[in-house]
Protein backbone atom coordinates (compact mmCIF):
# COMPACT_ATOMS: atom_id res chain seq x y z
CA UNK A 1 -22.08 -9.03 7.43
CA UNK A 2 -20.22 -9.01 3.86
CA UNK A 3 -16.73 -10.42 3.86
CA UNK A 4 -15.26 -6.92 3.46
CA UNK A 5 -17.50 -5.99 6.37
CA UNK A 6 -14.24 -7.48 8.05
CA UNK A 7 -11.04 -5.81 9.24
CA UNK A 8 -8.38 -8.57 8.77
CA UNK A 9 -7.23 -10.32 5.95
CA UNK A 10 -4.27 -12.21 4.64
CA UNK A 11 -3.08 -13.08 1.20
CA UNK A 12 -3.35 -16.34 -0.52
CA UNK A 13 -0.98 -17.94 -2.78
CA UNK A 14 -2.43 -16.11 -5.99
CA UNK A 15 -2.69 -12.70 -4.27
CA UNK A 16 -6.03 -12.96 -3.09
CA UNK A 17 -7.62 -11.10 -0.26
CA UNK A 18 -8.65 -13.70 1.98
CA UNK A 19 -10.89 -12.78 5.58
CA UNK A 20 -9.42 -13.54 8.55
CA UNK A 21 -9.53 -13.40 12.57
CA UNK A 22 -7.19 -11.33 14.08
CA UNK A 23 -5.06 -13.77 15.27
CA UNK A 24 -4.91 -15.20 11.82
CA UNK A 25 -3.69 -11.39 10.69
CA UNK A 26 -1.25 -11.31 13.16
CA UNK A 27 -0.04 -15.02 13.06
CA UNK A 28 0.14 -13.87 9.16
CA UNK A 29 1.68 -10.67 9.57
CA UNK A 30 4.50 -11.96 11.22
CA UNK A 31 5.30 -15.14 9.40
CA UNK A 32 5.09 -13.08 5.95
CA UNK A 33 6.62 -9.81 6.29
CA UNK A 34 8.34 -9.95 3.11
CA UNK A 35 5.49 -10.96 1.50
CA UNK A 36 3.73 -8.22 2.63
CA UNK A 37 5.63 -5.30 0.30
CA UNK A 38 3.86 -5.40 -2.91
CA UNK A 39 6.53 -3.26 -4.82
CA UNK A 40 9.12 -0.11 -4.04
CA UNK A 41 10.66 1.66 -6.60
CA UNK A 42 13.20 3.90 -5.26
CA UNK A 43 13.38 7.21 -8.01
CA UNK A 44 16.18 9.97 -8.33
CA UNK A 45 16.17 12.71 -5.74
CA UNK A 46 16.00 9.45 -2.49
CA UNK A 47 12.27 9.32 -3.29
CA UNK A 48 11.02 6.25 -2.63
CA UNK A 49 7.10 4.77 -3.73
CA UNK A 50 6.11 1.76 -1.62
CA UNK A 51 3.19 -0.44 -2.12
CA UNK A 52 2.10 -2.86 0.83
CA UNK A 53 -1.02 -5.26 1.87
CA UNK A 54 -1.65 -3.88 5.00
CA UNK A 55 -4.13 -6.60 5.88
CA UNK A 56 -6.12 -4.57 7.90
CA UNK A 57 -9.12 -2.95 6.30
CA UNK A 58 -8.77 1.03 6.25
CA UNK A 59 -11.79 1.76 3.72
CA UNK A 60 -14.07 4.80 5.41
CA UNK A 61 -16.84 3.62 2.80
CA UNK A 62 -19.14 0.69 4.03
CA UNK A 63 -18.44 -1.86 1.64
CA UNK A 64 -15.51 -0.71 0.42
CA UNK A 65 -12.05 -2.34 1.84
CA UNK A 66 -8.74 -0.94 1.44
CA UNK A 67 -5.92 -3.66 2.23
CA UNK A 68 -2.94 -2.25 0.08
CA UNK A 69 -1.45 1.13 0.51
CA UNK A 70 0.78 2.97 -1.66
CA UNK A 71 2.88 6.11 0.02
CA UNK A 72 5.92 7.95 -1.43
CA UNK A 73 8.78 9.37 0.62
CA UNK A 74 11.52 12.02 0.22
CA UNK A 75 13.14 13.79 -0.98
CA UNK A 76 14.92 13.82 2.39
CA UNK A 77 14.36 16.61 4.81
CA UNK A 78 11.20 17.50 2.95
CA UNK A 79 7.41 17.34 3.34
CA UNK A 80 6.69 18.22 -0.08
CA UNK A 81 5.73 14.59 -1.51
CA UNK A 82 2.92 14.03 0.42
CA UNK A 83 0.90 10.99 -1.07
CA UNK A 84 -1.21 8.29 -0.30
CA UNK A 85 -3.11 6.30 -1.50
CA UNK A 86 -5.52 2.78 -0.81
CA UNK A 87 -6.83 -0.13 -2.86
CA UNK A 88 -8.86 -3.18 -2.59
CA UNK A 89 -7.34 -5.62 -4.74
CA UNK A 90 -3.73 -6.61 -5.08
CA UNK A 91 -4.40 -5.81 -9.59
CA UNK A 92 -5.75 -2.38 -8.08
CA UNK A 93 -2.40 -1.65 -5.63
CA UNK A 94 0.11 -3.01 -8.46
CA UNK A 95 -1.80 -0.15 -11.20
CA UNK A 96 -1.56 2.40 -8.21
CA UNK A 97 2.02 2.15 -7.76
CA UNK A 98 2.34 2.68 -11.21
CA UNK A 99 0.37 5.77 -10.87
CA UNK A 100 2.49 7.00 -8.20
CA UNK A 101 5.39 6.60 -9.89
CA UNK A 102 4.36 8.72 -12.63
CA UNK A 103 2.92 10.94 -10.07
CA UNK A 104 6.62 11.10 -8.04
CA UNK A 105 8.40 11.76 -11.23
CA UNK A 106 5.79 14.79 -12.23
CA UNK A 107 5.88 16.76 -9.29
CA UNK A 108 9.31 15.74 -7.37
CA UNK A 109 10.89 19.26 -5.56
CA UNK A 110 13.39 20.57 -7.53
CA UNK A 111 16.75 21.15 -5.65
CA UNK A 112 17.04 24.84 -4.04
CA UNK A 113 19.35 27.02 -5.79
């Protein structure tokens, strides 16, 4: 078994992934919630994109973790921005968020007239 054979991790100091029980997740989780939100940029329209480190490993691919997640919400009332997406390293989630953002601007709903 591979390290990202695992399905819990925490982040160290420098933003590395780092294997972990699942008590040591949870213990983590809880101590470190703020630490846990990578980034949020909230856009015009009451879109929000939100990167976190999830910590627990949601990659279909053997071999291939996802521990960050990066989702966009709104406008409000809608269903229309429907995104998200997963990375492996915190470099990776920081350059998806940025690619959401771009995303979020390009194809936000225009208001009903």
């Amino acid at each position: 078994m591979t390290k990202f054979d695992l399905q819990y991790a925490v982040l160290d100091e420098d933003g590395n992934v780092v294997p972990a029980t699942m008590l040591e997740w949870s213990t983590w989780s809880q101590a470190n919630r703020v630490h846990r939100v990578i980034e949020q940029t909230f856009l015009e329209g009451n879109i929000k994109v939100s990167t976190v480190f999830l910590g627990l490993n949601h990659g279909w691919e053997p071999g291939k973790p996802h521990w960050f997640e990066t989702m966009i919400f709104g406008p409000e009332n809608t269903d229309e921005m429907d995104y998200c997406e997963r990375f492996a390293t915190l470099k990776e989630a920081r350059a998806g968020h940025q690619s959401a953002i771009v995303w979020a601007k390009e194809n936000a709903s225009k208001p009903s007239e």
